[in-house]
C-alpha atoms as a PDB file:
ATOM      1  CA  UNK A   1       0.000   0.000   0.000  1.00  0.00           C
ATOM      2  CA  UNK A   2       1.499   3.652  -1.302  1.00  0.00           C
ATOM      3  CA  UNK A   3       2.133   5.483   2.092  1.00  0.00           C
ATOM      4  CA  UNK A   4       0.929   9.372   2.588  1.00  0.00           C
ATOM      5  CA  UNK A   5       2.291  11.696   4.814  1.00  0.00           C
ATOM      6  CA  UNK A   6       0.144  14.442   5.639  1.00  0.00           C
ATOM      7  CA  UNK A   7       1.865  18.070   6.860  1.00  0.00           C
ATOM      8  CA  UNK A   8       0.212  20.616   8.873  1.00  0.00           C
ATOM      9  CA  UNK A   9       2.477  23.817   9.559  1.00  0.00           C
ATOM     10  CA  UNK A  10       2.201  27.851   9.982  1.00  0.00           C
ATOM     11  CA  UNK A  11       4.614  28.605   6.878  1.00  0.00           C
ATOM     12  CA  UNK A  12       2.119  29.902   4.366  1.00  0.00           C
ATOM     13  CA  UNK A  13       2.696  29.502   0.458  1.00  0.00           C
ATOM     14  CA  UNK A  14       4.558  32.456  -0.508  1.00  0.00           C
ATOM     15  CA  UNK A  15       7.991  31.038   0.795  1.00  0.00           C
ATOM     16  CA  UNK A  16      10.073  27.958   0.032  1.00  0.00           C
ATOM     17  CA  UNK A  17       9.555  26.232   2.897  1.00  0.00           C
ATOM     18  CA  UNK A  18       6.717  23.660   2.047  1.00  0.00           C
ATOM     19  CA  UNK A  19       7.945  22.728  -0.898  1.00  0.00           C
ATOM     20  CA  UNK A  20      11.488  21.963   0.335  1.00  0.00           C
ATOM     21  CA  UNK A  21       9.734  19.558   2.851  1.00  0.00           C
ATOM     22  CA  UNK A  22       8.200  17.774   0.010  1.00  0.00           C
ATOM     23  CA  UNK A  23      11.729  17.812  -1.676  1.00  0.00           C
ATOM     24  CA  UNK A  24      13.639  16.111   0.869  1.00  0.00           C
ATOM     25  CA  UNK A  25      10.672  13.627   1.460  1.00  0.00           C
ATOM     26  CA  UNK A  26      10.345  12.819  -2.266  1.00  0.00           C
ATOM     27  CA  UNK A  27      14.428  12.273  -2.781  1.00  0.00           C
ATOM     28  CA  UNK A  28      14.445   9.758  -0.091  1.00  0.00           C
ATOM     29  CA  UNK A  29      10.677   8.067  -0.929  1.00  0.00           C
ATOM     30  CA  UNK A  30       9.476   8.836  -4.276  1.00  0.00           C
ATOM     31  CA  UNK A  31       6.707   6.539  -3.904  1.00  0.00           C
ATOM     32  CA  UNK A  32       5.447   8.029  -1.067  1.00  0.00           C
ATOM     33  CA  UNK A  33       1.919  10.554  -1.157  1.00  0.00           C
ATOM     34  CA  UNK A  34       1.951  13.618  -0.105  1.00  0.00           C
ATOM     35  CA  UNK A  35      -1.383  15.614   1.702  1.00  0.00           C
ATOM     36  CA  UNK A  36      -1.568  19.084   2.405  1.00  0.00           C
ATOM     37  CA  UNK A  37      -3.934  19.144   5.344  1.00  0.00           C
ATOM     38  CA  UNK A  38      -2.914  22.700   5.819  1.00  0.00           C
ATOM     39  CA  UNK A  39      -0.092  25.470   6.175  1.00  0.00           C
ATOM     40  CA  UNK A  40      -1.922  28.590   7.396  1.00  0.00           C
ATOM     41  CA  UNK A  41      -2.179  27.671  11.022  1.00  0.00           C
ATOM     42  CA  UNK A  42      -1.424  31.401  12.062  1.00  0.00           C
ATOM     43  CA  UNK A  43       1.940  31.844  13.013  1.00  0.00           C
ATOM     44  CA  UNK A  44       3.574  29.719  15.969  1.00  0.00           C
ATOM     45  CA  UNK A  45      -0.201  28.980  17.142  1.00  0.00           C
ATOM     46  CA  UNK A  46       0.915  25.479  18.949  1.00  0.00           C
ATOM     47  CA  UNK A  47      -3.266  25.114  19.989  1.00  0.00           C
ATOM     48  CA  UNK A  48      -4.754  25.858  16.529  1.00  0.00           C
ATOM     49  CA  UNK A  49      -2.222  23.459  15.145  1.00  0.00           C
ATOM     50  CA  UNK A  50      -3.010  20.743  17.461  1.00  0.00           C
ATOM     51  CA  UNK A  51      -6.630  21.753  17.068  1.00  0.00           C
ATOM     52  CA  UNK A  52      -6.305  21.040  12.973  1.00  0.00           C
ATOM     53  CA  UNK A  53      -4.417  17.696  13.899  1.00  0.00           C
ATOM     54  CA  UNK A  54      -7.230  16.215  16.089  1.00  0.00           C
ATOM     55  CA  UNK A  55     -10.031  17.100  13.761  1.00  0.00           C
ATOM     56  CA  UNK A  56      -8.555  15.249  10.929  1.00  0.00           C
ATOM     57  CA  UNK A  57      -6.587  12.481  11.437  1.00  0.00           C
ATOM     58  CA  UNK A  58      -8.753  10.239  11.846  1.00  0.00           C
ATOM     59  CA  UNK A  59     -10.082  10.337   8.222  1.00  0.00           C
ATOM     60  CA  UNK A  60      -6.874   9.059   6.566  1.00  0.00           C
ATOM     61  CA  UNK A  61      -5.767   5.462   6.397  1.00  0.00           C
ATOM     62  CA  UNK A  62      -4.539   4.058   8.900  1.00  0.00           C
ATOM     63  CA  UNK A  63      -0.303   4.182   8.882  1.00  0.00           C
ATOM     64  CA  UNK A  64      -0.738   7.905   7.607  1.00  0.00           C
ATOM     65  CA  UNK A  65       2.638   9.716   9.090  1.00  0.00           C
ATOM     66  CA  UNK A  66       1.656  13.579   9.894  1.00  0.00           C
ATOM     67  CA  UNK A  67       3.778  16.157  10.196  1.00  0.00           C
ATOM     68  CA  UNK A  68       2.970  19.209  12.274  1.00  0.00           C
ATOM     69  CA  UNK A  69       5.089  22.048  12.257  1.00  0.00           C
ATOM     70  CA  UNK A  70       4.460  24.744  14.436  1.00  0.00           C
ATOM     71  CA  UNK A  71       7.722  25.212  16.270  1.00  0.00           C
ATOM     72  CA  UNK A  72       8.448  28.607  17.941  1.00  0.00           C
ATOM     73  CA  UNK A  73      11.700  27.262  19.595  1.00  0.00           C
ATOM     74  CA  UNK A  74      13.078  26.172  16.969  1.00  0.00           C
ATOM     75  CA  UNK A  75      16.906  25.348  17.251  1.00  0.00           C
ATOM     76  CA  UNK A  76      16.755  25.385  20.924  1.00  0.00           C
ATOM     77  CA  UNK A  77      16.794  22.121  23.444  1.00  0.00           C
ATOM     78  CA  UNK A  78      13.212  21.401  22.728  1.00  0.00           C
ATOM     79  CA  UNK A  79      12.801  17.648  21.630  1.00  0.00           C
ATOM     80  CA  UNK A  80      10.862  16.807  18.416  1.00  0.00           C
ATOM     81  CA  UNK A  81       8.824  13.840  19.029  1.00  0.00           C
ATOM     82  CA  UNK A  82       7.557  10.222  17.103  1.00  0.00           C
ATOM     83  CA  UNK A  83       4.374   9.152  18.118  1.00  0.00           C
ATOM     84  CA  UNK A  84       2.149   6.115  17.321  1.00  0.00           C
ATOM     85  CA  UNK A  85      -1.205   6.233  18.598  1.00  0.00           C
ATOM     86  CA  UNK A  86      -4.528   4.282  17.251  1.00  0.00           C
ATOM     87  CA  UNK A  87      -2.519   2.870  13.991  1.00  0.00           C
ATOM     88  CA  UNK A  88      -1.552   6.777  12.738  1.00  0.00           C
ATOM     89  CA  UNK A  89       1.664   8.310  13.051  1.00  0.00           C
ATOM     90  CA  UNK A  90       2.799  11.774  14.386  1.00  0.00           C
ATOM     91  CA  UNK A  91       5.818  13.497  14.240  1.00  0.00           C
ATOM     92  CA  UNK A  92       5.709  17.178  15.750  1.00  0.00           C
ATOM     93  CA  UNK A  93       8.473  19.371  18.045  1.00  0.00           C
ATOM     94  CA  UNK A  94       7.713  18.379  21.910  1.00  0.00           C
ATOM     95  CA  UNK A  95       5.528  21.718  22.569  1.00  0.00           C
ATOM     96  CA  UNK A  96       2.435  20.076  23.671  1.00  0.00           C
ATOM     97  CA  UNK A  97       0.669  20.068  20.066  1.00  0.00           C
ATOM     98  CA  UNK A  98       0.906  16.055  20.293  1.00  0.00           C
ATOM     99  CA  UNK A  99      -1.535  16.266  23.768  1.00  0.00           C
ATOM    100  CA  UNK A 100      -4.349  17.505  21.675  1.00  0.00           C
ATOM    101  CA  UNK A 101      -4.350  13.919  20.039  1.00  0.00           C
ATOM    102  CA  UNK A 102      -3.040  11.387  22.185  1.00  0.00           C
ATOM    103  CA  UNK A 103      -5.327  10.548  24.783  1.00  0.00           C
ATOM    104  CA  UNK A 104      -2.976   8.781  27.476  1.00  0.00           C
ATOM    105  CA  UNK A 105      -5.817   6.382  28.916  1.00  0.00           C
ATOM    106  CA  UNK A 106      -5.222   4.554  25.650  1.00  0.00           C
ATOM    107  CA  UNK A 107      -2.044   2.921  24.469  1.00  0.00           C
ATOM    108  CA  UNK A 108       0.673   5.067  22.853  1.00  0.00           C
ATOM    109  CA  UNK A 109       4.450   5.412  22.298  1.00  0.00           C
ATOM    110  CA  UNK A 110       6.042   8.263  21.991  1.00  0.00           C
ATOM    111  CA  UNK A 111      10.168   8.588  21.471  1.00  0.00           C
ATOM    112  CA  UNK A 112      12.219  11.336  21.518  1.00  0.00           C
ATOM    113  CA  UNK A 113      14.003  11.622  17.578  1.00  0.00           C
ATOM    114  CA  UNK A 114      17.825  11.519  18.184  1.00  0.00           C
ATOM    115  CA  UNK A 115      19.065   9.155  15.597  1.00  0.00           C
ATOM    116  CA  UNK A 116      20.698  11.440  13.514  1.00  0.00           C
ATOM    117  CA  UNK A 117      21.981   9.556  10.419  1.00  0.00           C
ATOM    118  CA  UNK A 118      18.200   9.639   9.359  1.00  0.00           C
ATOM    119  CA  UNK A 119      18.543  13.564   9.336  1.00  0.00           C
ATOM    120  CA  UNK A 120      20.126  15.822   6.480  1.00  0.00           C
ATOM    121  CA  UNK A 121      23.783  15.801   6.819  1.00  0.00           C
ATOM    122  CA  UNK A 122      23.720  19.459   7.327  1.00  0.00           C
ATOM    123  CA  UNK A 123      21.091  20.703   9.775  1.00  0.00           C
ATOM    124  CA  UNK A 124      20.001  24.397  10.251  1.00  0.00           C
ATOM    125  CA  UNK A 125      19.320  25.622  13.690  1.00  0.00           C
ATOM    126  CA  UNK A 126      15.874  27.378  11.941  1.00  0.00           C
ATOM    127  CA  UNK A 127      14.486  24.875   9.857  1.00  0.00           C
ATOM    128  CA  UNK A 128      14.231  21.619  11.936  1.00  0.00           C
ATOM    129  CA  UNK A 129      11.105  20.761   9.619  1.00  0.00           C
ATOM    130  CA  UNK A 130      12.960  20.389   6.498  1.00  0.00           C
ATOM    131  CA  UNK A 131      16.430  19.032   8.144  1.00  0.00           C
ATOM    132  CA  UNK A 132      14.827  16.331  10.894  1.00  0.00           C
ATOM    133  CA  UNK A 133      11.209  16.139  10.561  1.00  0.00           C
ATOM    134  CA  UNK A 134      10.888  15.796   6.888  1.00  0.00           C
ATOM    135  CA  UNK A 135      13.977  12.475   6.529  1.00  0.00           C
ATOM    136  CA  UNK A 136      12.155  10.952   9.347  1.00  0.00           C
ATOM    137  CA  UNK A 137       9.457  10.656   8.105  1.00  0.00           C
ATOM    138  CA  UNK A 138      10.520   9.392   4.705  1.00  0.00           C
ATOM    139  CA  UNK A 139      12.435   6.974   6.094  1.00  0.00           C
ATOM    140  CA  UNK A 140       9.325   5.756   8.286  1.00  0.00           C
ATOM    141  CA  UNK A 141       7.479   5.491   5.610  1.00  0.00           C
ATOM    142  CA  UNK A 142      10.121   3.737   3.523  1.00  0.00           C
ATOM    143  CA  UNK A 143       9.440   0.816   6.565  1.00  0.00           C
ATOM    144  CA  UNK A 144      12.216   2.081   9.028  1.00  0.00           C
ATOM    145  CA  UNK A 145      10.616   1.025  12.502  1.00  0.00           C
ATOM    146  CA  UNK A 146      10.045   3.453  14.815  1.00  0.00           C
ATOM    147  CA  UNK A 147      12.610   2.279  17.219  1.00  0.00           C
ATOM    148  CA  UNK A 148      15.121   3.261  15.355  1.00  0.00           C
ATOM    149  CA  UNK A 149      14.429   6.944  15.430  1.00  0.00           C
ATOM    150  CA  UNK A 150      15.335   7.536  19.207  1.00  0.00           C
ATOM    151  CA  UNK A 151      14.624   6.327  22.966  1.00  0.00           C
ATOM    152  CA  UNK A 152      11.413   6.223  24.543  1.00  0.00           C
ATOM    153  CA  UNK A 153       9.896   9.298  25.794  1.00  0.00           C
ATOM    154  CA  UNK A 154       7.706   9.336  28.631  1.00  0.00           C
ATOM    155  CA  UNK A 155       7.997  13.433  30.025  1.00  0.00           C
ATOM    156  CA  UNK A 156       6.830  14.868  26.404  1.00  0.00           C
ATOM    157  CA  UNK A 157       4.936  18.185  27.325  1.00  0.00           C
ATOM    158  CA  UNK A 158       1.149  18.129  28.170  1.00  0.00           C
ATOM    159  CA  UNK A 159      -1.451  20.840  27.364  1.00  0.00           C
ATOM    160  CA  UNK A 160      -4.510  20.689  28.732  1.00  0.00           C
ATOM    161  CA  UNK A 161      -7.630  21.113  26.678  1.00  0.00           C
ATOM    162  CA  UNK A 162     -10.024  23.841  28.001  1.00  0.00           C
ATOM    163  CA  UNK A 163     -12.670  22.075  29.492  1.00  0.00           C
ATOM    164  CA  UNK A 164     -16.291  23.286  30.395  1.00  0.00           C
ATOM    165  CA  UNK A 165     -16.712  24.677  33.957  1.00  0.00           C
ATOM    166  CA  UNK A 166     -19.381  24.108  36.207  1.00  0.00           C
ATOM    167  CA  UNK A 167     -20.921  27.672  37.663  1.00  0.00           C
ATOM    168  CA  UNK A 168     -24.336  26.385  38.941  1.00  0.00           C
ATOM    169  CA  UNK A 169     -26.937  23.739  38.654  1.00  0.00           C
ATOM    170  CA  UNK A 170     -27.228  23.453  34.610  1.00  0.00           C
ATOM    171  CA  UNK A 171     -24.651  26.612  34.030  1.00  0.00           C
ATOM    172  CA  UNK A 172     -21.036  26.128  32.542  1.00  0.00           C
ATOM    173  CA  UNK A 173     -18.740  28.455  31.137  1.00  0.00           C
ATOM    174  CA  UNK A 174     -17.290  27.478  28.223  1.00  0.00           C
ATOM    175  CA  UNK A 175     -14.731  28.919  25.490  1.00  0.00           C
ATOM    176  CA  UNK A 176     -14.082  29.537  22.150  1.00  0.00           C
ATOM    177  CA  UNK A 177     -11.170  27.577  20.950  1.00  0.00           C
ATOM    178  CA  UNK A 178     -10.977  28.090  17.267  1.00  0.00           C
ATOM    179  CA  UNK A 179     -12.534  30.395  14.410  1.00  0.00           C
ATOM    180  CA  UNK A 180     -12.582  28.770  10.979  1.00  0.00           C
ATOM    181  CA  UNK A 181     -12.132  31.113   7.581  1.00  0.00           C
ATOM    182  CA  UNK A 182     -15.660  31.630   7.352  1.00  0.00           C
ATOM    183  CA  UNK A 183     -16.255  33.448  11.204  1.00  0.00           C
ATOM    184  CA  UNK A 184     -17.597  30.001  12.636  1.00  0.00           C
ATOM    185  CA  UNK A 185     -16.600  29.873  16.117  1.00  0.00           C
ATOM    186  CA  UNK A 186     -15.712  26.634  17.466  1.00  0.00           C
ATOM    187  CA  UNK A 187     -16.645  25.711  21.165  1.00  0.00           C
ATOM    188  CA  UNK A 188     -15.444  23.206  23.516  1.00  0.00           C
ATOM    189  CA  UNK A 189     -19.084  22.182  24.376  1.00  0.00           C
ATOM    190  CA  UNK A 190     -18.953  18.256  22.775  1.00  0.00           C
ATOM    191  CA  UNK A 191     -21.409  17.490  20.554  1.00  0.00           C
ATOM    192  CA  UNK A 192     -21.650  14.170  23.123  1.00  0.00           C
ATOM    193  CA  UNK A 193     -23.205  17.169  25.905  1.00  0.00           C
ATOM    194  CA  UNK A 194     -25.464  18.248  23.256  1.00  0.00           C
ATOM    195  CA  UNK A 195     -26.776  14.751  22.037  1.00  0.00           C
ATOM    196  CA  UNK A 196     -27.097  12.654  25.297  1.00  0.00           C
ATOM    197  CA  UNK A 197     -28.327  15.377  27.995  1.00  0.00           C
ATOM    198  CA  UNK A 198     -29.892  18.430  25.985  1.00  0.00           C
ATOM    199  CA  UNK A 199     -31.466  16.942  23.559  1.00  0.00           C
ATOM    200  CA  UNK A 200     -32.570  13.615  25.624  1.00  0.00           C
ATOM    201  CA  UNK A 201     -33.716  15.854  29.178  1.00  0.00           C
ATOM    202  CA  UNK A 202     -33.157  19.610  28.588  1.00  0.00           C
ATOM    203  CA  UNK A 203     -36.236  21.823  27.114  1.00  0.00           C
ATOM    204  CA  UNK A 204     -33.474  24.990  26.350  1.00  0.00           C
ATOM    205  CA  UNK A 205     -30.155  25.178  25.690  1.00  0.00           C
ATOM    206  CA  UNK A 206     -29.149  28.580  24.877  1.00  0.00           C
ATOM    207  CA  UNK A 207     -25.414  30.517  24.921  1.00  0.00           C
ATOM    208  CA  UNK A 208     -24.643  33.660  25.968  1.00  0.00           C
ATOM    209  CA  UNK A 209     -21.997  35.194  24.514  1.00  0.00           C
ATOM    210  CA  UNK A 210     -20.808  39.135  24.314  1.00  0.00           C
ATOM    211  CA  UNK A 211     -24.214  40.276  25.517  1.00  0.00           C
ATOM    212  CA  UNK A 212     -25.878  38.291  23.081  1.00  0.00           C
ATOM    213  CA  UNK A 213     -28.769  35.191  23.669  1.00  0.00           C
ATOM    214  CA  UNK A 214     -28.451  32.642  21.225  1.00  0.00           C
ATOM    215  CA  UNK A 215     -30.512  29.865  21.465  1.00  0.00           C
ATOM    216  CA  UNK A 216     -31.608  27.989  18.271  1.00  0.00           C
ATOM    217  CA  UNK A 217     -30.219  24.642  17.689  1.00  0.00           C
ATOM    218  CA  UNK A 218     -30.394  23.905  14.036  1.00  0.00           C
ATOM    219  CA  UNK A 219     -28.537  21.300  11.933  1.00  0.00           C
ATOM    220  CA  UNK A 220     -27.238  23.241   9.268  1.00  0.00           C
ATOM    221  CA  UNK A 221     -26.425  26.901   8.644  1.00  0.00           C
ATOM    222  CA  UNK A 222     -28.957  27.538   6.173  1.00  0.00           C
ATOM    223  CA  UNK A 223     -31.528  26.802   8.058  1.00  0.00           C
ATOM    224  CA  UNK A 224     -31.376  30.503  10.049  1.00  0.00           C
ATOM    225  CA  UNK A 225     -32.181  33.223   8.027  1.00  0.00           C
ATOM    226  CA  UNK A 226     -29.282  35.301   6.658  1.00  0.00           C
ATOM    227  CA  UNK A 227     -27.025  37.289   9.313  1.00  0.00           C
ATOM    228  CA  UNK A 228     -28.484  35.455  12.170  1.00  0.00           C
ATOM    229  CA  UNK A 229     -26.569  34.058  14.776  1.00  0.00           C
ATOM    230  CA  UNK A 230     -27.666  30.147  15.482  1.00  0.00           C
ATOM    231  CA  UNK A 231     -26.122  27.280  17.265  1.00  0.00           C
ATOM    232  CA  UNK A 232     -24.818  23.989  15.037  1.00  0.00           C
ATOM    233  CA  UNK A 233     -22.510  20.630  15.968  1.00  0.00           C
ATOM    234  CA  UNK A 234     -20.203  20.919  13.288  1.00  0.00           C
ATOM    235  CA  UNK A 235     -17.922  18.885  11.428  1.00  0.00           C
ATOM    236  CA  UNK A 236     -15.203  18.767  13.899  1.00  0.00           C
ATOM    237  CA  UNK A 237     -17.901  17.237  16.789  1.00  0.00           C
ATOM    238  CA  UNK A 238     -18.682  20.695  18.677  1.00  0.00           C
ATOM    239  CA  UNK A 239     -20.914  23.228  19.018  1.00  0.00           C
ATOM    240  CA  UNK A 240     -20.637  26.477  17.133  1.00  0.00           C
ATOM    241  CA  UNK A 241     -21.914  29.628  16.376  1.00  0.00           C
ATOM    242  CA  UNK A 242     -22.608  30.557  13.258  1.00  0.00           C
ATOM    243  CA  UNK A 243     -24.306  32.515  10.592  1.00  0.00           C
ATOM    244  CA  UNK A 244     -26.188  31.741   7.579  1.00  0.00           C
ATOM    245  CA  UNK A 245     -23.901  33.514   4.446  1.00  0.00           C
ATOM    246  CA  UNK A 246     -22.310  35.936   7.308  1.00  0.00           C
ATOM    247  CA  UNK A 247     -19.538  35.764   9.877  1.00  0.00           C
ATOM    248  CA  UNK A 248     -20.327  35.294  13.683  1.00  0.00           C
ATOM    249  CA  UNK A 249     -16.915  36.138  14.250  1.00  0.00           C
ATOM    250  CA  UNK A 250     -17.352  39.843  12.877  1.00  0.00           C
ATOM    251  CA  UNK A 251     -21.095  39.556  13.855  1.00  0.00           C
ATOM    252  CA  UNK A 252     -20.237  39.078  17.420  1.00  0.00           C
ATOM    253  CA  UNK A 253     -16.469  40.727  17.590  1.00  0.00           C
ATOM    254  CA  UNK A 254     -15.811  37.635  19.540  1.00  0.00           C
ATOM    255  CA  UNK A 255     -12.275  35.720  19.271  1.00  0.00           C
ATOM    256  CA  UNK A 256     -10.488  32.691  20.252  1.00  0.00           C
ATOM    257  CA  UNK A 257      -9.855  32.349  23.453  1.00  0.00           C
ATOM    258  CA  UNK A 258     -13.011  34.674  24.597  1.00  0.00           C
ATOM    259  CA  UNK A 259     -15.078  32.876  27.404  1.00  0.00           C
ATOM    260  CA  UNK A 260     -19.198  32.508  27.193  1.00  0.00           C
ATOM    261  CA  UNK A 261     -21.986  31.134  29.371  1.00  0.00           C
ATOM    262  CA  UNK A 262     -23.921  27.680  28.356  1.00  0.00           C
ATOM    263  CA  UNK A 263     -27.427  27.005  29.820  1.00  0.00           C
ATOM    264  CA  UNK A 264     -29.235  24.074  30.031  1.00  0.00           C
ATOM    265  CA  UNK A 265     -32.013  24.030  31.453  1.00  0.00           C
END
């Protein structure tokens, strides 16, 4: 079976930097498949990357090596990182963006990448993507085992996920923790929470976010009238606000990061 390695970083398309990658991959493996998931994570945005990574891994083949580069420490002591976790692969720098896909109740392995014969001979201290990440995981996918690439790694960094807070009896505060290019704005509310207790024993669920009461549940964004701010469970399993044709984003001048009050009740 052709192998695919799919690469996720911040380094936009007006530079040489992606297609370098795909150089040094291709000169090592030129069997191998290349994916763009995407490269306009904003710049050194370690949670938006890991974000991207956990809402679409799961949709390749199994094997699938990702790369996510979103390194802001570069060229310093910070490890970069092999992972294997549910039959995928992940190679990223050891900033926490793995954490955002591992979940460590389930079995993993994670080594830290110090077996340097599979980098470029000549490695820059700025471009640890093209020099380490991008030969590892050509070699990887060329049927290297994963052993090879380094010792075992058990202190990788950890970020925790925001999680919903409980305020009162059927009040949380939750938080927005990613806008997509069209102004939806991603929640950490599961769509699990909105499935199993709102729609199975709550009469209203409604959010209140930047002085604003929203409170209509519908299952696509068409179905609210144009401009109008509605609730959804997207694509990547959560709740968001959106806006038929319209950005909730500008709608609302509300950003990542910006906190908001659930109700069910």
């Amino acid at each position: 079976m052709r192998r695919i390695i799919a690469l996720i970083t911040d380094f936009g398309e007006s530079d040489y930097f992606v297609g370098s990658i795909k150089g040094v991959i291709l000169s090592i493996n030129p069997d191998v498949e290349i994916v763009d998931i995407t490269h306009g994570i904003t710049p050194f945005d370690i949670f938006e990357a890991g974000f991207i990574l956990r809402s679409s891994y799961n949709y390749f083949p199994h094997k699938t090596i990702f790369i996510t580069i979103v390194d802001p420490e570069v060229g310093s002591k910070r490890r970069i990182l092999l992972a294997y976790y549910k039959n995928y692969y992940f190679i990223a720098p050891d900033n926490g963006i793995l954490s955002f896909v591992i979940d460590e109740s389930e079995e993993s392995s994670v080594i830290s990448v110090t077996s340097s014969h599979y980098f470029l001979p000549r490695i820059s201290s700025t471009f640890h993507g093209r020099d380490i990440m991008a030969p590892v995981s050509a070699w990887l996918s060329k049927g290297i085992s994963m052993s090879s690439f380094g010792e075992i790694c058990e202190d990788w960094m950890r970020l925790k996920f925001p999680e919903l807070k409980k305020i009162d009896e059927g009040v949380y505060e939750g938080e927005i923790i990613h806008v997509d290019r069209f102004g939806n704005l991603i929640t950490n509310v599961p769509s699990s929470l909105i499935n199993t207790d709102i729609l199975g024993n709550r009469k209203v669920l409604k959010v209140e976010v930047a002085g604003r009461v929203i409170d209509k549940l519908k299952n696509t964004y068409s179905e609210g009238n144009v401009g109008e701010t509605i609730l959804v469970i997207g694509s990547s399993d959560f709740l968001e606000i959106g806006a038929f044709l319209q950005s909730a984003e500008k709608i609302l001048k509300v950003k990542k990061g910006d906190k908001f009050r659930l109700y069910l009740l």
